[in-house]
N, C-alpha and C. Protein backbone atom coordinates (compact mmCIF):
# COMPACT_ATOMS: atom_id res chain seq x y z
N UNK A 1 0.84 -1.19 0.00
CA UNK A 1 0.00 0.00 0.00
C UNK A 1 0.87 1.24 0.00
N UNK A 2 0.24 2.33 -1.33
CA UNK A 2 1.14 3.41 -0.85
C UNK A 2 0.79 4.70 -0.05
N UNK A 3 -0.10 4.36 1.32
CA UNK A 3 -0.71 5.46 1.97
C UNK A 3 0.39 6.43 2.52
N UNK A 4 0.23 7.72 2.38
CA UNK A 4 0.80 9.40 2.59
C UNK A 4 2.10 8.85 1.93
N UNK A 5 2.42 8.57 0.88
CA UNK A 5 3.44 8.48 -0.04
C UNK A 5 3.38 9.61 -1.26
N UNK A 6 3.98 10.55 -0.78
CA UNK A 6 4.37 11.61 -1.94
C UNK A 6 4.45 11.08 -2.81
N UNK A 7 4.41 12.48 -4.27
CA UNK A 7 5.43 12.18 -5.22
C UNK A 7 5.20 10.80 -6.68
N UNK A 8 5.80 11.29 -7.26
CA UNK A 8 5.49 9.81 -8.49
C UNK A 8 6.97 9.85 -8.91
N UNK A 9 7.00 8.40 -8.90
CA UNK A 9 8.44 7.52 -9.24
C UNK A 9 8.89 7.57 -10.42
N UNK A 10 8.24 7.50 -11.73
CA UNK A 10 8.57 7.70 -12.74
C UNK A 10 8.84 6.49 -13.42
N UNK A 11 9.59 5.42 -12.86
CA UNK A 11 10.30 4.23 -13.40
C UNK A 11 11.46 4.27 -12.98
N UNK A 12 11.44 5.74 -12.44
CA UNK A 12 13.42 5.38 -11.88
C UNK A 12 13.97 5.02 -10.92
N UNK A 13 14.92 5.14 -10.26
CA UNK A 13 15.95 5.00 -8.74
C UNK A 13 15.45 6.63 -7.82
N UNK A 14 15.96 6.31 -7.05
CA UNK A 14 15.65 7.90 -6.43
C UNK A 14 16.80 8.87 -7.17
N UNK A 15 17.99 8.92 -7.26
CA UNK A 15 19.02 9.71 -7.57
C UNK A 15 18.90 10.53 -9.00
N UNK A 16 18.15 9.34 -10.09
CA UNK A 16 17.70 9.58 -11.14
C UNK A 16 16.35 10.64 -11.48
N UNK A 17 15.78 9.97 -10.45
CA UNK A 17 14.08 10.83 -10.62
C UNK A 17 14.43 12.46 -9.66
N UNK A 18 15.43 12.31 -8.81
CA UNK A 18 15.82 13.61 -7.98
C UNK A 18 16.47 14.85 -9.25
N UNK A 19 17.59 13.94 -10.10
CA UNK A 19 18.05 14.87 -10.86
C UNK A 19 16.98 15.11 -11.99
N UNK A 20 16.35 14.38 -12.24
CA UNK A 20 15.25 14.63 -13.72
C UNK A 20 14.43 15.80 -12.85
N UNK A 21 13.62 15.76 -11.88
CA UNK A 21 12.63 16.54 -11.71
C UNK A 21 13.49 18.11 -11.44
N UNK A 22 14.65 17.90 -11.07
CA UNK A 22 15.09 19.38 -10.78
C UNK A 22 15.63 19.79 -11.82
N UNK A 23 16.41 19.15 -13.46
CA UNK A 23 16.21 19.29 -14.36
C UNK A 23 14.99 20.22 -15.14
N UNK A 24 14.06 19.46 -14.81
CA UNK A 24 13.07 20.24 -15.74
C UNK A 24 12.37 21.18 -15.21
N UNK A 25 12.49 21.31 -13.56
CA UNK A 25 12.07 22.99 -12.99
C UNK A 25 13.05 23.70 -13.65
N UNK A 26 14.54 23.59 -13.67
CA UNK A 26 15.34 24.59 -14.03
C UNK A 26 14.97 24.78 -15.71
N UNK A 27 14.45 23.86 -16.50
CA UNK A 27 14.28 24.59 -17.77
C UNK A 27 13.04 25.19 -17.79
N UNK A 28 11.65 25.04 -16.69
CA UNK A 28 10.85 25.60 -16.74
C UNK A 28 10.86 26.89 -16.68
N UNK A 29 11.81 26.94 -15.51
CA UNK A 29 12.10 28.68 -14.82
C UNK A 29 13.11 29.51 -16.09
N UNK A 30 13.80 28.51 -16.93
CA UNK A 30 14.94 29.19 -17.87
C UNK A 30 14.11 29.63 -19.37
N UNK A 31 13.29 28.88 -19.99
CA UNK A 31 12.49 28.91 -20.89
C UNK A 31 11.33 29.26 -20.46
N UNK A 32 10.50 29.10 -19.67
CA UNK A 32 9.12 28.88 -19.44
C UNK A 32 8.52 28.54 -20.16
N UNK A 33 8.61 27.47 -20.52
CA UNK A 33 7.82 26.64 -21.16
C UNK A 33 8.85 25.61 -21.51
N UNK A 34 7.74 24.12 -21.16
CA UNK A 34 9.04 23.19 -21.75
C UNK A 34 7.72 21.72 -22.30
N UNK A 35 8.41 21.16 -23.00
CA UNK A 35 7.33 19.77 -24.16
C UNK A 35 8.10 18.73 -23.56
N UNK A 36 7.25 17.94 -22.70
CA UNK A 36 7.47 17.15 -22.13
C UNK A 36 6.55 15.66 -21.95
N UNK A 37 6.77 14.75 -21.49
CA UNK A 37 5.71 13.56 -21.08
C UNK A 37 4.52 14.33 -20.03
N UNK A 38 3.58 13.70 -19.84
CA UNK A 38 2.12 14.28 -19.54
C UNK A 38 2.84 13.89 -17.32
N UNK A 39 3.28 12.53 -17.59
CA UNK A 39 3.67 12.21 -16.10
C UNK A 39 4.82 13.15 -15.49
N UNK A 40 5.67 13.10 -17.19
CA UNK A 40 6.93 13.91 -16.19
C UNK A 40 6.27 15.62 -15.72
N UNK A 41 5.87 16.13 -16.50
CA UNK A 41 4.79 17.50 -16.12
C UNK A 41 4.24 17.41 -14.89
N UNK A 42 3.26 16.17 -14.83
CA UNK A 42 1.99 16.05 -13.29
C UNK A 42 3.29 16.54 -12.33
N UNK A 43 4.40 15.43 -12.52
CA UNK A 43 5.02 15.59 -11.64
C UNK A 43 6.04 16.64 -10.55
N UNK A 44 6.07 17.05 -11.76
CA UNK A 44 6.34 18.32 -11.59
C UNK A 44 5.72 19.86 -11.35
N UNK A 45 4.59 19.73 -11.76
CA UNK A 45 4.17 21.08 -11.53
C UNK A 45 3.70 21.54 -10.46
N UNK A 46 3.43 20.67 -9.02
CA UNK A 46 2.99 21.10 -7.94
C UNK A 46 4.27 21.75 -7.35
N UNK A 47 5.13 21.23 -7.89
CA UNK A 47 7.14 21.71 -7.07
C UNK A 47 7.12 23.03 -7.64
N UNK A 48 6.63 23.20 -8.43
CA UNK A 48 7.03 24.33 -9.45
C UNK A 48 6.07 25.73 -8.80
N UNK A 49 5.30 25.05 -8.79
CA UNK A 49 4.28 26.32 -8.42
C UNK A 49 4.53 26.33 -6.68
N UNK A 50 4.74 25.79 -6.27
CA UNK A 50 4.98 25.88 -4.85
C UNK A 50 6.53 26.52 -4.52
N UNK A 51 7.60 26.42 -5.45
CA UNK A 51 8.41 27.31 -5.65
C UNK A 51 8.13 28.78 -5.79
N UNK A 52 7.13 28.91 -6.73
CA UNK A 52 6.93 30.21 -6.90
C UNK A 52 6.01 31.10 -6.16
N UNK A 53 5.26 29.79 -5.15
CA UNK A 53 4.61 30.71 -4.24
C UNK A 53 5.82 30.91 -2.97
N UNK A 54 6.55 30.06 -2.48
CA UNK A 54 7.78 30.84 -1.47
C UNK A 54 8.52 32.07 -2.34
N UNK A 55 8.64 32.06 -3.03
CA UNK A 55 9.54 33.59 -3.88
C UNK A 55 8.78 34.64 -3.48
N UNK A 56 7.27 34.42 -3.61
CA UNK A 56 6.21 35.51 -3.51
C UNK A 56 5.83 36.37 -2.06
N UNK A 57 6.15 34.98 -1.51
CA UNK A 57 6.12 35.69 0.12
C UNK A 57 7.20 35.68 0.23
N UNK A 58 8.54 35.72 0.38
CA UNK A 58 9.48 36.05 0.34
C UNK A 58 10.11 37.81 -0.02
N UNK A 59 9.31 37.81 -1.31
CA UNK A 59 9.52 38.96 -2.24
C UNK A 59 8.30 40.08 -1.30
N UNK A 60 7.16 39.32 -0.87
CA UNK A 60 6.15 40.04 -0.14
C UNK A 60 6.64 40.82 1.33
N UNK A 61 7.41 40.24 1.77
CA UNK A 61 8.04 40.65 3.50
C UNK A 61 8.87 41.70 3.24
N UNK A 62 8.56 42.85 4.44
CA UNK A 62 10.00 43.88 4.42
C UNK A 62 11.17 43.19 5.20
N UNK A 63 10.79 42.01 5.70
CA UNK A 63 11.93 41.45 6.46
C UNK A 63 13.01 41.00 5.40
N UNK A 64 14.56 41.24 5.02
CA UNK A 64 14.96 41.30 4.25
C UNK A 64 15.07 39.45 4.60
N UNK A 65 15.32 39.13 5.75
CA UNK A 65 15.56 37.76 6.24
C UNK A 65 14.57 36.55 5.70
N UNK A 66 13.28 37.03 5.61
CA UNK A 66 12.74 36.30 4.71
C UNK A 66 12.66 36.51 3.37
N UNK A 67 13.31 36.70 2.34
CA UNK A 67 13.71 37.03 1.52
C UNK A 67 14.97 36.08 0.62
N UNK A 68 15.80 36.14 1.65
CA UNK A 68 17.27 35.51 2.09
C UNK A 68 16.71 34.35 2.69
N UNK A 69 15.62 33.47 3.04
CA UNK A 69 15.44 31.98 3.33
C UNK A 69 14.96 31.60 2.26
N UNK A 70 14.02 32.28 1.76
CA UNK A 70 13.41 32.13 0.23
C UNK A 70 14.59 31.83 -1.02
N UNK A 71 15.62 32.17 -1.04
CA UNK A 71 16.41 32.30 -2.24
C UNK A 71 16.86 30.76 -1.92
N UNK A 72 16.85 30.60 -0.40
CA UNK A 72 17.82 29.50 0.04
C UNK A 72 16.96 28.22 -0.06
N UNK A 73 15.34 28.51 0.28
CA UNK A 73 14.80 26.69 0.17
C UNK A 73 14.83 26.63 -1.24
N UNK A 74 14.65 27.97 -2.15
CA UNK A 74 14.14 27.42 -3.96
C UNK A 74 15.69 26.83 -4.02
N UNK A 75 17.03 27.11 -3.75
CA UNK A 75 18.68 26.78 -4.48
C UNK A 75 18.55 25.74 -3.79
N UNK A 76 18.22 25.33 -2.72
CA UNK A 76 18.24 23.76 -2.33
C UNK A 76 17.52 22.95 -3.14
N UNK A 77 16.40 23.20 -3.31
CA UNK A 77 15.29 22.60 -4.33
C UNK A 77 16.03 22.28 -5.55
N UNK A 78 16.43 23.41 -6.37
CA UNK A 78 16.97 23.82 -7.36
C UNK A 78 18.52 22.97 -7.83
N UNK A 79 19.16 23.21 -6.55
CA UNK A 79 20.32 23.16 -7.01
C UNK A 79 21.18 23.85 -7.63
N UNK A 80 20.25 25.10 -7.69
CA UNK A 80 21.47 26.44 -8.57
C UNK A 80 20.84 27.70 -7.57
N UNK A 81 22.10 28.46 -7.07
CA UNK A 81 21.52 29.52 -6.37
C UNK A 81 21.18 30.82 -7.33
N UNK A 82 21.76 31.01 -9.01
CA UNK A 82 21.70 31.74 -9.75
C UNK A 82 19.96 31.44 -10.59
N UNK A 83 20.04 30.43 -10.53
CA UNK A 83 18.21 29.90 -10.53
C UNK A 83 17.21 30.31 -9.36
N UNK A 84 17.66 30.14 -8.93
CA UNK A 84 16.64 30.84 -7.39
C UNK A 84 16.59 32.24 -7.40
N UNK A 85 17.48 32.98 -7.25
CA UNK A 85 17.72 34.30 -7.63
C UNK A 85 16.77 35.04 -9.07
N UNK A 86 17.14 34.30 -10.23
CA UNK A 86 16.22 34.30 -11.38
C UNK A 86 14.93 34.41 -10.77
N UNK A 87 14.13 33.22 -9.91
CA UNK A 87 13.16 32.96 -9.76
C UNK A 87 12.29 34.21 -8.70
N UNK A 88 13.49 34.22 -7.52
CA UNK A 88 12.80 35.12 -6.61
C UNK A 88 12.15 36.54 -7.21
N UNK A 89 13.97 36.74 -8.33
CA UNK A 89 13.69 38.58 -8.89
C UNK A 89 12.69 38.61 -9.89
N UNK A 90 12.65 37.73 -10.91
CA UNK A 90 12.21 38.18 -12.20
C UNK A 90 10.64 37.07 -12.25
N UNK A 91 10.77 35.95 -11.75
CA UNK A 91 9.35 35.24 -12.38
C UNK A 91 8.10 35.42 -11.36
N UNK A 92 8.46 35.29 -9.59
CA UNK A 92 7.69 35.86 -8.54
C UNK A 92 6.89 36.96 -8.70
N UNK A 93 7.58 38.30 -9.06
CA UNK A 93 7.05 39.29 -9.46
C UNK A 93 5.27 39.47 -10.05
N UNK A 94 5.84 38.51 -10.89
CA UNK A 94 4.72 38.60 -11.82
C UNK A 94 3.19 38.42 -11.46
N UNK A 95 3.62 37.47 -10.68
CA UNK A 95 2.13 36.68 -9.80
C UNK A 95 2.03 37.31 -8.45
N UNK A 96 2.07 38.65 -7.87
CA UNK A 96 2.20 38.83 -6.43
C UNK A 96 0.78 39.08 -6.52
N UNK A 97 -0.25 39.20 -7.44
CA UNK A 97 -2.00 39.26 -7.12
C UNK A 97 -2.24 37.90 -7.59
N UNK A 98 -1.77 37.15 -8.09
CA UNK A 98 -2.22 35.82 -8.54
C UNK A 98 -2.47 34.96 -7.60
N UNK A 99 -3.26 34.65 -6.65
CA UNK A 99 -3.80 33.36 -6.03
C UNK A 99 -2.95 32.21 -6.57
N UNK A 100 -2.73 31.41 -7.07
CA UNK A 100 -1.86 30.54 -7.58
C UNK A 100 -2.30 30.06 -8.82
N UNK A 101 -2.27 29.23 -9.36
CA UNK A 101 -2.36 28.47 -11.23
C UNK A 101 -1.36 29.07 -12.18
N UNK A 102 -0.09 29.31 -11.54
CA UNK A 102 0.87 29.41 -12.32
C UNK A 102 1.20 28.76 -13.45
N UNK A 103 0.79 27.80 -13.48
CA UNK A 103 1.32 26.74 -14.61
C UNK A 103 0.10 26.01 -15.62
N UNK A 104 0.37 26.13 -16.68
CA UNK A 104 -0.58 25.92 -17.75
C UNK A 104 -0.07 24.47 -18.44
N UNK A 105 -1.10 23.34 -18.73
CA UNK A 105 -0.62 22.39 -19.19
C UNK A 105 -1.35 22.27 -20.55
N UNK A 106 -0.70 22.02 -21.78
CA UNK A 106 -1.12 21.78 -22.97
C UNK A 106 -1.20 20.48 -23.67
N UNK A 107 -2.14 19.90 -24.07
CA UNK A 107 -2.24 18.25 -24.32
C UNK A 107 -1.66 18.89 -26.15
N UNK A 108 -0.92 18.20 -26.59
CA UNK A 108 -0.31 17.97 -27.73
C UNK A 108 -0.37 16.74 -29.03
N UNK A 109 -0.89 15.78 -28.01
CA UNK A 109 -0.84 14.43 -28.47
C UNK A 109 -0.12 13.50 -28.15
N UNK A 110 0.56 12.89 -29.17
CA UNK A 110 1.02 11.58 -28.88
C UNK A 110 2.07 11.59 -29.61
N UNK A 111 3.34 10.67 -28.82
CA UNK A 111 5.02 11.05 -29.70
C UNK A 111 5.10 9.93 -30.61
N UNK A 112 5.82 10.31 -31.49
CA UNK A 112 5.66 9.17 -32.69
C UNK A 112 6.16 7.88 -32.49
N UNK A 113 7.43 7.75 -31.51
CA UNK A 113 8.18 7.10 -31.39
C UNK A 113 7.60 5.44 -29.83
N UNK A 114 6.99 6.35 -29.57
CA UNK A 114 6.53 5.55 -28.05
C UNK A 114 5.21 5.79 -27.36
N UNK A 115 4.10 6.67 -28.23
CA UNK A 115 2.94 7.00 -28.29
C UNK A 115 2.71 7.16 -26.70
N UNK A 116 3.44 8.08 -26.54
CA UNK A 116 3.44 9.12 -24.72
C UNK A 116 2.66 9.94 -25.19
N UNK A 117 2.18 10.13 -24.37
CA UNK A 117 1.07 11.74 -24.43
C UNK A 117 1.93 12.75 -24.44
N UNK A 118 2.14 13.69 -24.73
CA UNK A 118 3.39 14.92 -24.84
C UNK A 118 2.46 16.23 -24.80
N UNK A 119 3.01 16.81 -23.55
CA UNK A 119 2.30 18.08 -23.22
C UNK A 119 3.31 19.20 -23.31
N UNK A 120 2.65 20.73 -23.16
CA UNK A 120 3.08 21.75 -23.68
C UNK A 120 2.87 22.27 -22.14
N UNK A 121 4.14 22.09 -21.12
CA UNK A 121 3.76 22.91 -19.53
C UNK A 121 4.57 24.39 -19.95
N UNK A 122 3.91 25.55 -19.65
CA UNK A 122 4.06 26.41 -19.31
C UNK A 122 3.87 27.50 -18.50
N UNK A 123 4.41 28.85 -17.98
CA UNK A 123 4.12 29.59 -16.58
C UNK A 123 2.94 30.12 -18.02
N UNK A 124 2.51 30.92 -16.86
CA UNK A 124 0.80 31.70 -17.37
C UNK A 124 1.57 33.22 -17.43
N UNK A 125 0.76 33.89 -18.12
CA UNK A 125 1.47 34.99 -18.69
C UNK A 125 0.43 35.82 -17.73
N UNK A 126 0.69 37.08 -17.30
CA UNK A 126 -0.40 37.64 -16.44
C UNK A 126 -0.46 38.86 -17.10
C-alpha cells in the first residue's frame, strides 16, 4: 500500500528521478515553457508552483531575512543559487495578485516514437 506516499516515481531510482525533476524545474524557470511527457509534467508542476509561491512571500516581507530563506529553500530545491535568484527577482514578481495556477498544461498528443502523451507545460502569462 502506498498510503501518505508523496510524489510519483517515474520508473526510476531515487538519484535519477531527484536529478530529472530538478532538471526540468530549471528549464521551466529558464524557458518557461518546456514539451514534455504528460507524467513527467503532473510531476512536476505542484514543485514548481509551490516554488513560486515561497519567492512571492518572500519577495512580499520587508523582512529582508525572509527574503534571504526564500532564495535558500528554492537553491536547495533547485540546485542552482543563480536559478533561485532568477526565480525570486524576475518570475515571482509577476504573480504577487495571482492566487496561484501558475502553470498551464497543454495536451499535444502523442510522440511518434513511443505513443506518450506529450504536453506543452508552461508559466501563465499575467
Amino acid at each position: 500500500m502506498r498510503h501518505r506516499v508523496a510524489g510519483r516515481r517515474l520508473n526510476r531510482d531515487m538519484g535519477h528521478r531527484k536529478a530529472l525533476r530538478r532538471n526540468l524545474m530549471k528549464q521551466l524557470f529558464t524557458h518557461e515553457r518546456i514539451k514534455t511527457t504528460d507524467a513527467k509534467a503532473k510531476a512536476i508542476r505542484g514543485e514548481a508552483e509551490k516554488l513560486i509561491t515561497i519567492a512571492k512571500r518572500g519577495n512580499a516581507s520587508e523582512n529582508n531575512m525572509q527574503k534571504v530563506n526564500a532564495i535558500r529553500l528554492i537553491a536547495k530545491k533547485l540546485g542552482d543559487s543563480d536559478m533561485a535568484l532568477h526565480v525570486v527577482n524576475e518570475i515571482a514578481p509577476r504573480y504577487e495578485t495571482r492566487p496561484g495556477g501558475y502553470t498551464r498544461m497543454l495536451k499535444l498528443g502523442q510522440r511518434a516514437g513511443d505513443a506518450a502523451n506529450v504536453v506543452l507545460l508552461e508559466l501563465v502569462e499575467e
